[in-house]
C-alpha atoms as a PDB file:
ATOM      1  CA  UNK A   1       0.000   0.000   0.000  1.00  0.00           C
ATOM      2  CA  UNK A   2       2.951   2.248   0.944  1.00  0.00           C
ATOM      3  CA  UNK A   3       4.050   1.951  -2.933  1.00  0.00           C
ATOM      4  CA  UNK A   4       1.068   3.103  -4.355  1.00  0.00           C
ATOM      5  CA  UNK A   5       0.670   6.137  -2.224  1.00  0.00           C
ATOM      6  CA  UNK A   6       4.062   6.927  -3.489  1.00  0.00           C
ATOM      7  CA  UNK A   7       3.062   6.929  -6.948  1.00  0.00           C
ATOM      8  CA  UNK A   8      -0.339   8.294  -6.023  1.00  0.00           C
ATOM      9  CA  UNK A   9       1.934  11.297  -4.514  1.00  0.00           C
ATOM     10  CA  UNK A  10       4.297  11.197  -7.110  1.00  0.00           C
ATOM     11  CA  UNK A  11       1.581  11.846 -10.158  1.00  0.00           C
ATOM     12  CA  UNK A  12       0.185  14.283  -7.876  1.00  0.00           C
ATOM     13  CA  UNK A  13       3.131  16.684  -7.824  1.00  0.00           C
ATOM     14  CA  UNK A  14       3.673  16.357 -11.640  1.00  0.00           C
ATOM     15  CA  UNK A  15       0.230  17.377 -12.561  1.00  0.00           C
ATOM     16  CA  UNK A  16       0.445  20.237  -9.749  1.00  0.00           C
ATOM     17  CA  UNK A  17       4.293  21.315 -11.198  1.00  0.00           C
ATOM     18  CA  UNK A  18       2.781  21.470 -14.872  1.00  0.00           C
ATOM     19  CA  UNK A  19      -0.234  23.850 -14.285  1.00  0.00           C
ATOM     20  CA  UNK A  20       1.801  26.866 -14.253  1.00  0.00           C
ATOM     21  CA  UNK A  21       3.441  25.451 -17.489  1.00  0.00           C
ATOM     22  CA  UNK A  22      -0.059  25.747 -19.321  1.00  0.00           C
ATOM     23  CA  UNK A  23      -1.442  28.855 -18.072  1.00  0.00           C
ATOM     24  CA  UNK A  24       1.549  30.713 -19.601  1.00  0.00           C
ATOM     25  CA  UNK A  25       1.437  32.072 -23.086  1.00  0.00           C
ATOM     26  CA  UNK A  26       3.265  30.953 -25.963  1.00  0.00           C
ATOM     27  CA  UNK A  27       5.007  33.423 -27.537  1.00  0.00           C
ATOM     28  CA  UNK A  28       4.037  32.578 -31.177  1.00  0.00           C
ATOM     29  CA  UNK A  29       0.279  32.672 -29.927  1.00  0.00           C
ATOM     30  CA  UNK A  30       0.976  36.513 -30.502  1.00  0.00           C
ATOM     31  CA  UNK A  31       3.236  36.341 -33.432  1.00  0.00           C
ATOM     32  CA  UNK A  32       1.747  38.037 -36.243  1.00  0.00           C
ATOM     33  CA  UNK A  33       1.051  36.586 -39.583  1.00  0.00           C
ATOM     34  CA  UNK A  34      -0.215  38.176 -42.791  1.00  0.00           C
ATOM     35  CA  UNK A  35      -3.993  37.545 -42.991  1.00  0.00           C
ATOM     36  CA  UNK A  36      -4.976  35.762 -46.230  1.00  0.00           C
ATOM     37  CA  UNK A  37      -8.093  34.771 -48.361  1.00  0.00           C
ATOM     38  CA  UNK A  38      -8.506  31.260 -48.022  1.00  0.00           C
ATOM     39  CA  UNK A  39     -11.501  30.195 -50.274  1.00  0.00           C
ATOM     40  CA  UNK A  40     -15.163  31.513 -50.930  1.00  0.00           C
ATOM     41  CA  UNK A  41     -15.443  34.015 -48.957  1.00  0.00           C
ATOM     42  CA  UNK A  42     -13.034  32.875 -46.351  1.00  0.00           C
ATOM     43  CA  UNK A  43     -10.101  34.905 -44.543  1.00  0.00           C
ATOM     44  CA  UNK A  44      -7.320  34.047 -42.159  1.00  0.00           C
ATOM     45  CA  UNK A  45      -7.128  36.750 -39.854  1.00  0.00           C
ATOM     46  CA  UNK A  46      -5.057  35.111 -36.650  1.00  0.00           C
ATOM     47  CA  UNK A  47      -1.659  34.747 -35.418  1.00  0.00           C
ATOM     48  CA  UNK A  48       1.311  32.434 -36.076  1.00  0.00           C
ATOM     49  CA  UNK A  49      -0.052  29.613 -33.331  1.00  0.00           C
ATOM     50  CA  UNK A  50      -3.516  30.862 -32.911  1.00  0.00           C
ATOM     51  CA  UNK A  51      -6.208  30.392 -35.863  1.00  0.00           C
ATOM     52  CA  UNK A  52      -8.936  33.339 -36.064  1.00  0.00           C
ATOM     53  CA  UNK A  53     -11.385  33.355 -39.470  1.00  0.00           C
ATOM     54  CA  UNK A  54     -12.888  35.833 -41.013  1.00  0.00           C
ATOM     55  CA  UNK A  55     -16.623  35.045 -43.495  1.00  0.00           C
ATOM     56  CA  UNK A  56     -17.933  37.321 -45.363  1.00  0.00           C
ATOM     57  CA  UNK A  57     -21.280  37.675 -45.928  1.00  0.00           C
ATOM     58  CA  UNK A  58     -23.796  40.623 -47.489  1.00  0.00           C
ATOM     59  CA  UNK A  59     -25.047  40.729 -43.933  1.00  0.00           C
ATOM     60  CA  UNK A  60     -21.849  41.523 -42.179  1.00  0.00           C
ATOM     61  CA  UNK A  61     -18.725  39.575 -40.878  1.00  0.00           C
ATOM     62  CA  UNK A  62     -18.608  36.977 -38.748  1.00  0.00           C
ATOM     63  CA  UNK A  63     -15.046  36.519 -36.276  1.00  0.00           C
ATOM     64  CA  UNK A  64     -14.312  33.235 -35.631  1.00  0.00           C
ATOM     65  CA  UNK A  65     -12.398  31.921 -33.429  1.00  0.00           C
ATOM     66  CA  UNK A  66     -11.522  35.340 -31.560  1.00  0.00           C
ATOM     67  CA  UNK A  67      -8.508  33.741 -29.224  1.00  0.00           C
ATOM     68  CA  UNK A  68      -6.677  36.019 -26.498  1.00  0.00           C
ATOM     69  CA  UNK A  69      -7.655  39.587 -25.465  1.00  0.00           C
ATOM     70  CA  UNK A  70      -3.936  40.988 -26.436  1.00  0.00           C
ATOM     71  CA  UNK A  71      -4.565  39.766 -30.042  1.00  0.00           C
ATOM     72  CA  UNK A  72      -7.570  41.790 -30.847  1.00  0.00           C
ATOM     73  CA  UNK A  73      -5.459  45.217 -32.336  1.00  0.00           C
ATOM     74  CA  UNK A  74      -3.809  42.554 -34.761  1.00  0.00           C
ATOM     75  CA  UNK A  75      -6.835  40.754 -35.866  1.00  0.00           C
ATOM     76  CA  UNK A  76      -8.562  44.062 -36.262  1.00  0.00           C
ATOM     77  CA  UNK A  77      -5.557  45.387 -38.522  1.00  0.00           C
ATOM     78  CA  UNK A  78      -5.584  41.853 -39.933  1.00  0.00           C
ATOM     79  CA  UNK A  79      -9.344  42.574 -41.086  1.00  0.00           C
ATOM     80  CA  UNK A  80      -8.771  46.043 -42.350  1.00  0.00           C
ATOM     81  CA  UNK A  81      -5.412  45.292 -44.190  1.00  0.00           C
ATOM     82  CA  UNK A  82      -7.806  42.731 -46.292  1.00  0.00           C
ATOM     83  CA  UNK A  83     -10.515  45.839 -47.021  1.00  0.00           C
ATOM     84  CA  UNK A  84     -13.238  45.064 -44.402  1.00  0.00           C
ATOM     85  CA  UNK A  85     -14.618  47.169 -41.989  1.00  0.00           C
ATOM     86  CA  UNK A  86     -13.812  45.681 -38.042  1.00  0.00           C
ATOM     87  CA  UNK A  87     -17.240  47.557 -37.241  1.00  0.00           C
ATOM     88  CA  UNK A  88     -18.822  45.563 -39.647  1.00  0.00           C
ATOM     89  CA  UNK A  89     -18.075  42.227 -37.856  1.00  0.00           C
ATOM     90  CA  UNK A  90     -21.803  41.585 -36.327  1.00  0.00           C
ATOM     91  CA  UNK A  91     -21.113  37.803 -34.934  1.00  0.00           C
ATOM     92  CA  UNK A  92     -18.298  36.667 -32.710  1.00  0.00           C
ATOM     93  CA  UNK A  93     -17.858  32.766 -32.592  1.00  0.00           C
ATOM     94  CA  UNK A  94     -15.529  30.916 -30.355  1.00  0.00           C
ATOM     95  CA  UNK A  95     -14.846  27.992 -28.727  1.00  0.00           C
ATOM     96  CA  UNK A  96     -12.981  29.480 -25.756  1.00  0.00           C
ATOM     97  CA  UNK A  97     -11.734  27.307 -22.882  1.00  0.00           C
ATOM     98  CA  UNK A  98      -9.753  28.064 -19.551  1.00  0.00           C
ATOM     99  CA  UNK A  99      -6.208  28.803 -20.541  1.00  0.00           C
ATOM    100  CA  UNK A 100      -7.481  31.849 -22.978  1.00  0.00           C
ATOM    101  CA  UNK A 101     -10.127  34.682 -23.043  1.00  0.00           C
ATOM    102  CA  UNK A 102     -12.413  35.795 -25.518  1.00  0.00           C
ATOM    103  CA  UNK A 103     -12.371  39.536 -26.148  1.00  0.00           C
ATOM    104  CA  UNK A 104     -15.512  41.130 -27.187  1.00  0.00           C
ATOM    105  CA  UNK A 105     -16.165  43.080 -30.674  1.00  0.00           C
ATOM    106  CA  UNK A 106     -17.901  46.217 -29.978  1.00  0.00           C
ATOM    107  CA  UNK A 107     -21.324  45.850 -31.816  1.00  0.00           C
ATOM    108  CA  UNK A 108     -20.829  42.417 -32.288  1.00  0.00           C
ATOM    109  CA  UNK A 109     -23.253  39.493 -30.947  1.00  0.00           C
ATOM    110  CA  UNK A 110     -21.510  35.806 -29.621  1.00  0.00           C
ATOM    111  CA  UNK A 111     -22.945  32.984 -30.893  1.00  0.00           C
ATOM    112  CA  UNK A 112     -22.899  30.123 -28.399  1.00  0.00           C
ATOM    113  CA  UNK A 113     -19.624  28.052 -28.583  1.00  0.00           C
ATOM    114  CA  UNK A 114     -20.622  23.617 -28.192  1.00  0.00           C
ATOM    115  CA  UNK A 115     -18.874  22.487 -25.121  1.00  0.00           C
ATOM    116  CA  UNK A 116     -15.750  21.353 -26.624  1.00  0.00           C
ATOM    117  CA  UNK A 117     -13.380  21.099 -23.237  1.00  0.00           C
END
Protein backbone atom coordinates (compact mmCIF):
# COMPACT_ATOMS: atom_id res chain seq x y z
CA UNK A 1 0.00 0.00 0.00
CA UNK A 2 2.95 2.25 0.94
CA UNK A 3 4.05 1.95 -2.93
CA UNK A 4 1.07 3.10 -4.35
CA UNK A 5 0.67 6.14 -2.22
CA UNK A 6 4.06 6.93 -3.49
CA UNK A 7 3.06 6.93 -6.95
CA UNK A 8 -0.34 8.29 -6.02
CA UNK A 9 1.93 11.30 -4.51
CA UNK A 10 4.30 11.20 -7.11
CA UNK A 11 1.58 11.85 -10.16
CA UNK A 12 0.18 14.28 -7.88
CA UNK A 13 3.13 16.68 -7.82
CA UNK A 14 3.67 16.36 -11.64
CA UNK A 15 0.23 17.38 -12.56
CA UNK A 16 0.44 20.24 -9.75
CA UNK A 17 4.29 21.32 -11.20
CA UNK A 18 2.78 21.47 -14.87
CA UNK A 19 -0.23 23.85 -14.28
CA UNK A 20 1.80 26.87 -14.25
CA UNK A 21 3.44 25.45 -17.49
CA UNK A 22 -0.06 25.75 -19.32
CA UNK A 23 -1.44 28.86 -18.07
CA UNK A 24 1.55 30.71 -19.60
CA UNK A 25 1.44 32.07 -23.09
CA UNK A 26 3.26 30.95 -25.96
CA UNK A 27 5.01 33.42 -27.54
CA UNK A 28 4.04 32.58 -31.18
CA UNK A 29 0.28 32.67 -29.93
CA UNK A 30 0.98 36.51 -30.50
CA UNK A 31 3.24 36.34 -33.43
CA UNK A 32 1.75 38.04 -36.24
CA UNK A 33 1.05 36.59 -39.58
CA UNK A 34 -0.22 38.18 -42.79
CA UNK A 35 -3.99 37.54 -42.99
CA UNK A 36 -4.98 35.76 -46.23
CA UNK A 37 -8.09 34.77 -48.36
CA UNK A 38 -8.51 31.26 -48.02
CA UNK A 39 -11.50 30.20 -50.27
CA UNK A 40 -15.16 31.51 -50.93
CA UNK A 41 -15.44 34.02 -48.96
CA UNK A 42 -13.03 32.87 -46.35
CA UNK A 43 -10.10 34.90 -44.54
CA UNK A 44 -7.32 34.05 -42.16
CA UNK A 45 -7.13 36.75 -39.85
CA UNK A 46 -5.06 35.11 -36.65
CA UNK A 47 -1.66 34.75 -35.42
CA UNK A 48 1.31 32.43 -36.08
CA UNK A 49 -0.05 29.61 -33.33
CA UNK A 50 -3.52 30.86 -32.91
CA UNK A 51 -6.21 30.39 -35.86
CA UNK A 52 -8.94 33.34 -36.06
CA UNK A 53 -11.39 33.35 -39.47
CA UNK A 54 -12.89 35.83 -41.01
CA UNK A 55 -16.62 35.05 -43.50
CA UNK A 56 -17.93 37.32 -45.36
CA UNK A 57 -21.28 37.68 -45.93
CA UNK A 58 -23.80 40.62 -47.49
CA UNK A 59 -25.05 40.73 -43.93
CA UNK A 60 -21.85 41.52 -42.18
CA UNK A 61 -18.72 39.57 -40.88
CA UNK A 62 -18.61 36.98 -38.75
CA UNK A 63 -15.05 36.52 -36.28
CA UNK A 64 -14.31 33.24 -35.63
CA UNK A 65 -12.40 31.92 -33.43
CA UNK A 66 -11.52 35.34 -31.56
CA UNK A 67 -8.51 33.74 -29.22
CA UNK A 68 -6.68 36.02 -26.50
CA UNK A 69 -7.66 39.59 -25.46
CA UNK A 70 -3.94 40.99 -26.44
CA UNK A 71 -4.57 39.77 -30.04
CA UNK A 72 -7.57 41.79 -30.85
CA UNK A 73 -5.46 45.22 -32.34
CA UNK A 74 -3.81 42.55 -34.76
CA UNK A 75 -6.84 40.75 -35.87
CA UNK A 76 -8.56 44.06 -36.26
CA UNK A 77 -5.56 45.39 -38.52
CA UNK A 78 -5.58 41.85 -39.93
CA UNK A 79 -9.34 42.57 -41.09
CA UNK A 80 -8.77 46.04 -42.35
CA UNK A 81 -5.41 45.29 -44.19
CA UNK A 82 -7.81 42.73 -46.29
CA UNK A 83 -10.52 45.84 -47.02
CA UNK A 84 -13.24 45.06 -44.40
CA UNK A 85 -14.62 47.17 -41.99
CA UNK A 86 -13.81 45.68 -38.04
CA UNK A 87 -17.24 47.56 -37.24
CA UNK A 88 -18.82 45.56 -39.65
CA UNK A 89 -18.07 42.23 -37.86
CA UNK A 90 -21.80 41.59 -36.33
CA UNK A 91 -21.11 37.80 -34.93
CA UNK A 92 -18.30 36.67 -32.71
CA UNK A 93 -17.86 32.77 -32.59
CA UNK A 94 -15.53 30.92 -30.36
CA UNK A 95 -14.85 27.99 -28.73
CA UNK A 96 -12.98 29.48 -25.76
CA UNK A 97 -11.73 27.31 -22.88
CA UNK A 98 -9.75 28.06 -19.55
CA UNK A 99 -6.21 28.80 -20.54
CA UNK A 100 -7.48 31.85 -22.98
CA UNK A 101 -10.13 34.68 -23.04
CA UNK A 102 -12.41 35.80 -25.52
CA UNK A 103 -12.37 39.54 -26.15
CA UNK A 104 -15.51 41.13 -27.19
CA UNK A 105 -16.17 43.08 -30.67
CA UNK A 106 -17.90 46.22 -29.98
CA UNK A 107 -21.32 45.85 -31.82
CA UNK A 108 -20.83 42.42 -32.29
CA UNK A 109 -23.25 39.49 -30.95
CA UNK A 110 -21.51 35.81 -29.62
CA UNK A 111 -22.95 32.98 -30.89
CA UNK A 112 -22.90 30.12 -28.40
CA UNK A 113 -19.62 28.05 -28.58
CA UNK A 114 -20.62 23.62 -28.19
CA UNK A 115 -18.87 22.49 -25.12
CA UNK A 116 -15.75 21.35 -26.62
CA UNK A 117 -13.38 21.10 -23.24
Amino acid sequence: MSNLRTLALSIGLGVASALPLAAQVDSTWTQPLPPFHIAGNLYYVGTKALASYLVTTPNGLILINSDLEQNVPQIKASIEHLGFKFSDVKILRSATHTSTTTPEVPGSRRSPAPSTW
